[in-house]
PDB file of N, CA and C in Angstrom:
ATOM      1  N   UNK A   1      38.704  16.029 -22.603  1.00  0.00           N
ATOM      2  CA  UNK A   1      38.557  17.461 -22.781  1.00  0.00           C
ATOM      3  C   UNK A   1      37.260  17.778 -23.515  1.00  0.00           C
ATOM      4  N   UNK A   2      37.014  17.037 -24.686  1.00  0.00           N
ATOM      5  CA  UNK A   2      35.955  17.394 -25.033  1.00  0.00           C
ATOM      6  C   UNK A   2      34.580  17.366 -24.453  1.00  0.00           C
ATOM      7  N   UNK A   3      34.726  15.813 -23.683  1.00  0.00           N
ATOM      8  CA  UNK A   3      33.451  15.425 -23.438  1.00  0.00           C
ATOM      9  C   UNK A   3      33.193  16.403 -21.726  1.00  0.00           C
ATOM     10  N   UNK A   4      34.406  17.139 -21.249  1.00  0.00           N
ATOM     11  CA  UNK A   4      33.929  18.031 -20.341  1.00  0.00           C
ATOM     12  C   UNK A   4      33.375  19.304 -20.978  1.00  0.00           C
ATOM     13  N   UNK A   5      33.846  19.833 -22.047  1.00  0.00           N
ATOM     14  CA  UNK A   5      33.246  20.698 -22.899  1.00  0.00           C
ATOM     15  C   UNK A   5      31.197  20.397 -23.266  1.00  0.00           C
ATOM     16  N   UNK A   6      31.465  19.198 -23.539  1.00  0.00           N
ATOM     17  CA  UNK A   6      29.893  19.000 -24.092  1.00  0.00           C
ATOM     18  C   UNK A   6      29.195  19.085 -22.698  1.00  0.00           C
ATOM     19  N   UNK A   7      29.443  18.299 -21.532  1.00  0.00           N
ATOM     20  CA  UNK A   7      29.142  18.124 -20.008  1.00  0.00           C
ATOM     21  C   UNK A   7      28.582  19.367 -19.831  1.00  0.00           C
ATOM     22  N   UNK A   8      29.396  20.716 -19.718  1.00  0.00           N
ATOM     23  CA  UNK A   8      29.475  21.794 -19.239  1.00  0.00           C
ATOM     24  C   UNK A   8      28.334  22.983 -20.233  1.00  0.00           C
ATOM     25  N   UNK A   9      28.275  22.346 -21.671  1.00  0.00           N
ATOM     26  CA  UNK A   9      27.492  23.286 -22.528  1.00  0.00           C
ATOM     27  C   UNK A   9      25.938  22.659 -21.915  1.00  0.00           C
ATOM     28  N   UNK A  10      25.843  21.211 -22.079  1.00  0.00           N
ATOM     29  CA  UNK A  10      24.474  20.513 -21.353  1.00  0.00           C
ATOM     30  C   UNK A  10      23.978  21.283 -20.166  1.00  0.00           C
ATOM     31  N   UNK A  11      24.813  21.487 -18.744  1.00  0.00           N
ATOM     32  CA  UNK A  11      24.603  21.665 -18.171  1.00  0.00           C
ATOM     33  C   UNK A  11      24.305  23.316 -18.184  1.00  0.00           C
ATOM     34  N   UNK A  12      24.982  24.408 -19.292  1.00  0.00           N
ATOM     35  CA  UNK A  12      24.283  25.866 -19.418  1.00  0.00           C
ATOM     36  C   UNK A  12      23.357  25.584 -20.195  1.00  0.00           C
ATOM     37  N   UNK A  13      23.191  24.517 -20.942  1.00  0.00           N
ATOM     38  CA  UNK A  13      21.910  24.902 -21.546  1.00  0.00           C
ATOM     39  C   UNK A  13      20.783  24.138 -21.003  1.00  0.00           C
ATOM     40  N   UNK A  14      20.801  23.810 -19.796  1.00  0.00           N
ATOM     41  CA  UNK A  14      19.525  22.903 -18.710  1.00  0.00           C
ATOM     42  C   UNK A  14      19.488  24.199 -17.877  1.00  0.00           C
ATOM     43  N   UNK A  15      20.137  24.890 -17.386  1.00  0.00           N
ATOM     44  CA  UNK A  15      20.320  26.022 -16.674  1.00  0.00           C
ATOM     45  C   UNK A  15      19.366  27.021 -17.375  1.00  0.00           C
ATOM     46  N   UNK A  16      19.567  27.549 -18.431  1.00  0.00           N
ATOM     47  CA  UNK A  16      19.155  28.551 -19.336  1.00  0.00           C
ATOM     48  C   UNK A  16      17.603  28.196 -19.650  1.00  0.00           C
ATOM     49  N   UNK A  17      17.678  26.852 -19.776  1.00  0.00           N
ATOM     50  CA  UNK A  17      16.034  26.568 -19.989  1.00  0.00           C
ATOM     51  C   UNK A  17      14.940  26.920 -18.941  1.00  0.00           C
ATOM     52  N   UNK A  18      15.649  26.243 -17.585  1.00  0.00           N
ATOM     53  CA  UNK A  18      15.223  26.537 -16.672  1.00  0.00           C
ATOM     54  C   UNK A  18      14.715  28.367 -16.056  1.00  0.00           C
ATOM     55  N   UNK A  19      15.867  28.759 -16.015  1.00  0.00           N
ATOM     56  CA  UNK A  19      15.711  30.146 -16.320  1.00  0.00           C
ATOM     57  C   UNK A  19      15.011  30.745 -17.001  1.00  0.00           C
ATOM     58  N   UNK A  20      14.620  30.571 -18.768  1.00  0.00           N
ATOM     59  CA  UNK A  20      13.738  31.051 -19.377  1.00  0.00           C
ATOM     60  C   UNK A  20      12.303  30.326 -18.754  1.00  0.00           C
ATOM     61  N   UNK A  21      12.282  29.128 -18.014  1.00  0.00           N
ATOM     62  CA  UNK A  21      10.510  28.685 -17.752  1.00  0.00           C
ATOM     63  C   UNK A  21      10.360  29.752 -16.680  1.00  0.00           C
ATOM     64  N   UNK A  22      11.131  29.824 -15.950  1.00  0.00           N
ATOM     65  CA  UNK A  22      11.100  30.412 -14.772  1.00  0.00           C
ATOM     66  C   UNK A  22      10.354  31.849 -15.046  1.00  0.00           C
ATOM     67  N   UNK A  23      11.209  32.424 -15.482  1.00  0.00           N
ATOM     68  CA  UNK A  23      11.040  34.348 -15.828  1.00  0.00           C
ATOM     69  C   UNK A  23       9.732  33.954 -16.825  1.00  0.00           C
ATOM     70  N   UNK A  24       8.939  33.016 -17.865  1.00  0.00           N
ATOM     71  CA  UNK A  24       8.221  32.868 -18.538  1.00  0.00           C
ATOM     72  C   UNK A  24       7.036  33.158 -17.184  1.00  0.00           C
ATOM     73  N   UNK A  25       7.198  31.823 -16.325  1.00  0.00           N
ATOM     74  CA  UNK A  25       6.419  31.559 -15.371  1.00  0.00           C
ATOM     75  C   UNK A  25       6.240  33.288 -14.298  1.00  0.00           C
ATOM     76  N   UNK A  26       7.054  33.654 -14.013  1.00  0.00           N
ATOM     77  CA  UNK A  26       6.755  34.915 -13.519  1.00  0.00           C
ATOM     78  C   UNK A  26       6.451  36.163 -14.551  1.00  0.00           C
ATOM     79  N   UNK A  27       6.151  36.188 -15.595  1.00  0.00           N
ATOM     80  CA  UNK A  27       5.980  37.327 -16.624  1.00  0.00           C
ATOM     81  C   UNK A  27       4.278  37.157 -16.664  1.00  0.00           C
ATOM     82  N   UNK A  28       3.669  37.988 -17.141  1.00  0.00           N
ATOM     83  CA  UNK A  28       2.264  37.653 -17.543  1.00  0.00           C
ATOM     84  C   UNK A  28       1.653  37.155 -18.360  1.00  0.00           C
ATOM     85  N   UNK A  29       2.577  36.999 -19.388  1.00  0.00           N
ATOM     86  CA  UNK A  29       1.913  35.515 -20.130  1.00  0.00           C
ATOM     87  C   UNK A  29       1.817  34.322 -19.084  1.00  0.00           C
ATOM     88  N   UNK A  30       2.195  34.143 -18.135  1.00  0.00           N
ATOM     89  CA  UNK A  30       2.429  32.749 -17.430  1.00  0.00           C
ATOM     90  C   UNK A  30       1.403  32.746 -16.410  1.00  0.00           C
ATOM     91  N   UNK A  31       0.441  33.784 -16.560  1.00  0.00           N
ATOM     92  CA  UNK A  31      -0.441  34.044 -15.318  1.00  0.00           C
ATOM     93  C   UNK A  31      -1.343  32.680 -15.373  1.00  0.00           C
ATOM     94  N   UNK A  32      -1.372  32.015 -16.584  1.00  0.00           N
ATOM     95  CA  UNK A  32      -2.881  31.284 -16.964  1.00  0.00           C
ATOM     96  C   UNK A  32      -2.343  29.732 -16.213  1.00  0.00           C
ATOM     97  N   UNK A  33      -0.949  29.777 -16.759  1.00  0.00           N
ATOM     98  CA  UNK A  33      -0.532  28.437 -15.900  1.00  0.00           C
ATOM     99  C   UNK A  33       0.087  28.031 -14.249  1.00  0.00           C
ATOM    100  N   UNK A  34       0.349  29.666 -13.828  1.00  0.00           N
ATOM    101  CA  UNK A  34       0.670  29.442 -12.685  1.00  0.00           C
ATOM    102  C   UNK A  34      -0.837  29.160 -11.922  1.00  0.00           C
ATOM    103  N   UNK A  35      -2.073  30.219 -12.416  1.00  0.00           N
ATOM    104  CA  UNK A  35      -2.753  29.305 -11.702  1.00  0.00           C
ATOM    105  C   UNK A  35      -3.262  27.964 -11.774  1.00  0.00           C
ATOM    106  N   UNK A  36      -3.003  27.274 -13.278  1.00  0.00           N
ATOM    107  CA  UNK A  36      -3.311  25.274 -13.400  1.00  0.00           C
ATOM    108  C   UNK A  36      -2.075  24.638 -12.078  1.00  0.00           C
ATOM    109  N   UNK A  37      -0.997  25.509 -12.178  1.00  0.00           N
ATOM    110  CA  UNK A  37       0.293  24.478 -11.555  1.00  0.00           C
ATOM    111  C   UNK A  37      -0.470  24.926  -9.879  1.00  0.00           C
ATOM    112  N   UNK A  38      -0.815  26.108  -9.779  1.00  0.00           N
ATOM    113  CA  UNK A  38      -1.429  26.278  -8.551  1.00  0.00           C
ATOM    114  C   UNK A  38      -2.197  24.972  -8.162  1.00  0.00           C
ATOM    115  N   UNK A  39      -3.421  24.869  -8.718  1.00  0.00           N
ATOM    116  CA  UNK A  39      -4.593  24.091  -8.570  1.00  0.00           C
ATOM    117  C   UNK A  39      -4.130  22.544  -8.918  1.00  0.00           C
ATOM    118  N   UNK A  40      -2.913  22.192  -9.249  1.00  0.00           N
ATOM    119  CA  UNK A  40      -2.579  20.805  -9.130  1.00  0.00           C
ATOM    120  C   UNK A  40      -1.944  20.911  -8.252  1.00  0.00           C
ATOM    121  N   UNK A  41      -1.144  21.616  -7.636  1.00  0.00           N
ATOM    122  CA  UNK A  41      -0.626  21.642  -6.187  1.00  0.00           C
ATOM    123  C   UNK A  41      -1.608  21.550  -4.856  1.00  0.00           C
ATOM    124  N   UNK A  42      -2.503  22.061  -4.972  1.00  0.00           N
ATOM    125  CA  UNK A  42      -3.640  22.021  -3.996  1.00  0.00           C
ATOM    126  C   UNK A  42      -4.351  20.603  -3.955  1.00  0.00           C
ATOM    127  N   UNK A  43      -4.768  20.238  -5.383  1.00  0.00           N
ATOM    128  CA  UNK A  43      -5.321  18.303  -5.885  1.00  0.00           C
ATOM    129  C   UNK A  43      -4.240  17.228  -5.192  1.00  0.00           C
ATOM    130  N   UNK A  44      -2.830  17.838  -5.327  1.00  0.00           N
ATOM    131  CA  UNK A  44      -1.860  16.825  -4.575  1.00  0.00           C
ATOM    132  C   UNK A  44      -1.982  17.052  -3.013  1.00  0.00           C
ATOM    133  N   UNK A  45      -1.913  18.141  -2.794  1.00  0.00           N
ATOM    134  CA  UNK A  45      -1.893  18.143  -1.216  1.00  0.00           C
ATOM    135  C   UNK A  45      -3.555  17.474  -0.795  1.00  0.00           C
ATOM    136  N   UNK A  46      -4.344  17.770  -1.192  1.00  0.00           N
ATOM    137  CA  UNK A  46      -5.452  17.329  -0.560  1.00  0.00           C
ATOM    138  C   UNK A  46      -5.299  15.237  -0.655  1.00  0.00           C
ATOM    139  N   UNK A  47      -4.622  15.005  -2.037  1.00  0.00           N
ATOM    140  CA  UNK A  47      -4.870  13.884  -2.200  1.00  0.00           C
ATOM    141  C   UNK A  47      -4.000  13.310  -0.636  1.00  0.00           C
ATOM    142  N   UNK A  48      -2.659  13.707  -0.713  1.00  0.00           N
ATOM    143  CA  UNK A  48      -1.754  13.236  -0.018  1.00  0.00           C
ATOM    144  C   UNK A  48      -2.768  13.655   1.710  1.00  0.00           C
ATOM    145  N   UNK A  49      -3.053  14.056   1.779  1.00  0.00           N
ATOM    146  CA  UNK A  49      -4.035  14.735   3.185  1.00  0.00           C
ATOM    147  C   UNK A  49      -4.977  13.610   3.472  1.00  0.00           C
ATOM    148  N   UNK A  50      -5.817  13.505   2.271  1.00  0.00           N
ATOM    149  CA  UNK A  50      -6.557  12.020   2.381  1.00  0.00           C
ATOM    150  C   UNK A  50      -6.291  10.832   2.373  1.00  0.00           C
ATOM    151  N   UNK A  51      -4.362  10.424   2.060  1.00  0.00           N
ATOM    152  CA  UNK A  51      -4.303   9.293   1.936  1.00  0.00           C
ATOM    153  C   UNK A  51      -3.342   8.923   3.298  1.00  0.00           C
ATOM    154  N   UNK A  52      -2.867   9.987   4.309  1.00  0.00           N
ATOM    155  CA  UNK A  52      -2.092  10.302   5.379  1.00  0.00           C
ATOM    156  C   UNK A  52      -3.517   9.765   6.433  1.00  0.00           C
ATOM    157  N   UNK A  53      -4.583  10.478   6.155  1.00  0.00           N
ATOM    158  CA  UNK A  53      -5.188  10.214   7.095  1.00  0.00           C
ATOM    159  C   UNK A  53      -6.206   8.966   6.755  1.00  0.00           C
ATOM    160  N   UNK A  54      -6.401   7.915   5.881  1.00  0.00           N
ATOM    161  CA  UNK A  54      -6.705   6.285   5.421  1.00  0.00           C
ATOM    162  C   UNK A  54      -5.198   5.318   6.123  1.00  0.00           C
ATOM    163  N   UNK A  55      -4.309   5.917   6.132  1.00  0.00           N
ATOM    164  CA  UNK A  55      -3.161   5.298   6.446  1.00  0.00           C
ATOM    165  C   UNK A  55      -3.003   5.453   7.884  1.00  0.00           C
ATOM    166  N   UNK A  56      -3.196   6.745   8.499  1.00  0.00           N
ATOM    167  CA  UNK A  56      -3.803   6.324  10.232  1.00  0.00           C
ATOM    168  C   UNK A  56      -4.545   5.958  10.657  1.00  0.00           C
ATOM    169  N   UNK A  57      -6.043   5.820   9.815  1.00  0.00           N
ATOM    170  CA  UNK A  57      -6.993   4.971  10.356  1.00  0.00           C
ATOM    171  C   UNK A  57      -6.494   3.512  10.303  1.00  0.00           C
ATOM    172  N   UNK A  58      -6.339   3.316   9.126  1.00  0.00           N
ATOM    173  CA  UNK A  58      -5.932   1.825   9.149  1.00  0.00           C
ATOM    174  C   UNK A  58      -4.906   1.152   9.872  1.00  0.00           C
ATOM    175  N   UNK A  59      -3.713   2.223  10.569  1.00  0.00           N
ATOM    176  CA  UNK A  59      -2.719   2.081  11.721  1.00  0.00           C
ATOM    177  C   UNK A  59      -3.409   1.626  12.861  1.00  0.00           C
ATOM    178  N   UNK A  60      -3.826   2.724  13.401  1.00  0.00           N
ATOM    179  CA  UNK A  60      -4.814   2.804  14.376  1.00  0.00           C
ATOM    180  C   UNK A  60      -5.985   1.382  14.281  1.00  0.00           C
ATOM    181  N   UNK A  61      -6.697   0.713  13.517  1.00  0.00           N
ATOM    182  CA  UNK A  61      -7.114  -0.460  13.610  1.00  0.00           C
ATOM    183  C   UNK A  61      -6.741  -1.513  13.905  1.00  0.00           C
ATOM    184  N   UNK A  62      -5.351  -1.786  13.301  1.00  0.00           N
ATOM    185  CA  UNK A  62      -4.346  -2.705  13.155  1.00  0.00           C
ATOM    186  C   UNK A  62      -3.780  -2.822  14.747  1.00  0.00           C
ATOM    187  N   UNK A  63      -3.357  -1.737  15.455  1.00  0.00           N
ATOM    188  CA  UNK A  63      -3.122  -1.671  16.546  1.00  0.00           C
ATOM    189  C   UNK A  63      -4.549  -1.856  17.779  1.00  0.00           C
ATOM    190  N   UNK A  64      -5.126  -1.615  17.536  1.00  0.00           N
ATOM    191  CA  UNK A  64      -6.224  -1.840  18.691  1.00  0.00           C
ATOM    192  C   UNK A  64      -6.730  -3.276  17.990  1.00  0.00           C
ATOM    193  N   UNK A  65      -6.249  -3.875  17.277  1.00  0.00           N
ATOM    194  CA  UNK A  65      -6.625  -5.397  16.900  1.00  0.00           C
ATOM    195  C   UNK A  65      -5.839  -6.096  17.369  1.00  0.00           C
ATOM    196  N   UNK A  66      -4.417  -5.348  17.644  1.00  0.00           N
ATOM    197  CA  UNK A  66      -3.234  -6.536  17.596  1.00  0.00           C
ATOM    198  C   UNK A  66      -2.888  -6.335  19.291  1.00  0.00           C
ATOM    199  N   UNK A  67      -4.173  -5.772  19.827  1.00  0.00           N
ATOM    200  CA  UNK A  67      -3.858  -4.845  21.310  1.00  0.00           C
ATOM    201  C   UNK A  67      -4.940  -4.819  22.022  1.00  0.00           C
ATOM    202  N   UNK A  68      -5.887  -5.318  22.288  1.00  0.00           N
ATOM    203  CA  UNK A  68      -7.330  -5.573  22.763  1.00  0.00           C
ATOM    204  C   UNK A  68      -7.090  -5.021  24.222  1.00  0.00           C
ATOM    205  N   UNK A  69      -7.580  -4.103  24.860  1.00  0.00           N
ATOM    206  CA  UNK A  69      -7.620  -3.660  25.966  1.00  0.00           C
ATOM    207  C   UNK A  69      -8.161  -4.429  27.160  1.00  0.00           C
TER     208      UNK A  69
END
């Protein structure tokens, strides 16, 4: 009983946190970091963009090596 009690307070108060980043993140104090979280979202996609397309070149080699026309 108890330890569903503590379970259940953990879990409103991971909830509540969340909630306060959230409404932080949409209020205007949060303007300065939505655009950093912006601009690391863009650094990941480009990274992942560049490493999608090193990983088909190097497919693509592997196969016309292992495949000589």
């Amino acid at each position: 009983m108890l330890g569903r009690l503590i379970k259940d307070t953990l879990v409103f108060a991971a909830g509540a946190a969340v909630g306060a980043g959230v409404l932080w993140l949409m209020s205007d104090d949060g303007k300065e970091m939505r655009g950093e979280l912006r601009n690391l979202a863009e650094q990941a996609k480009q990274k992942m963009q560049e490493c999608y397309e090193q990983v088909k070149k190097e497919t693509e080699a592997k196969d016309e090596s292992a495949n000589p026309a």
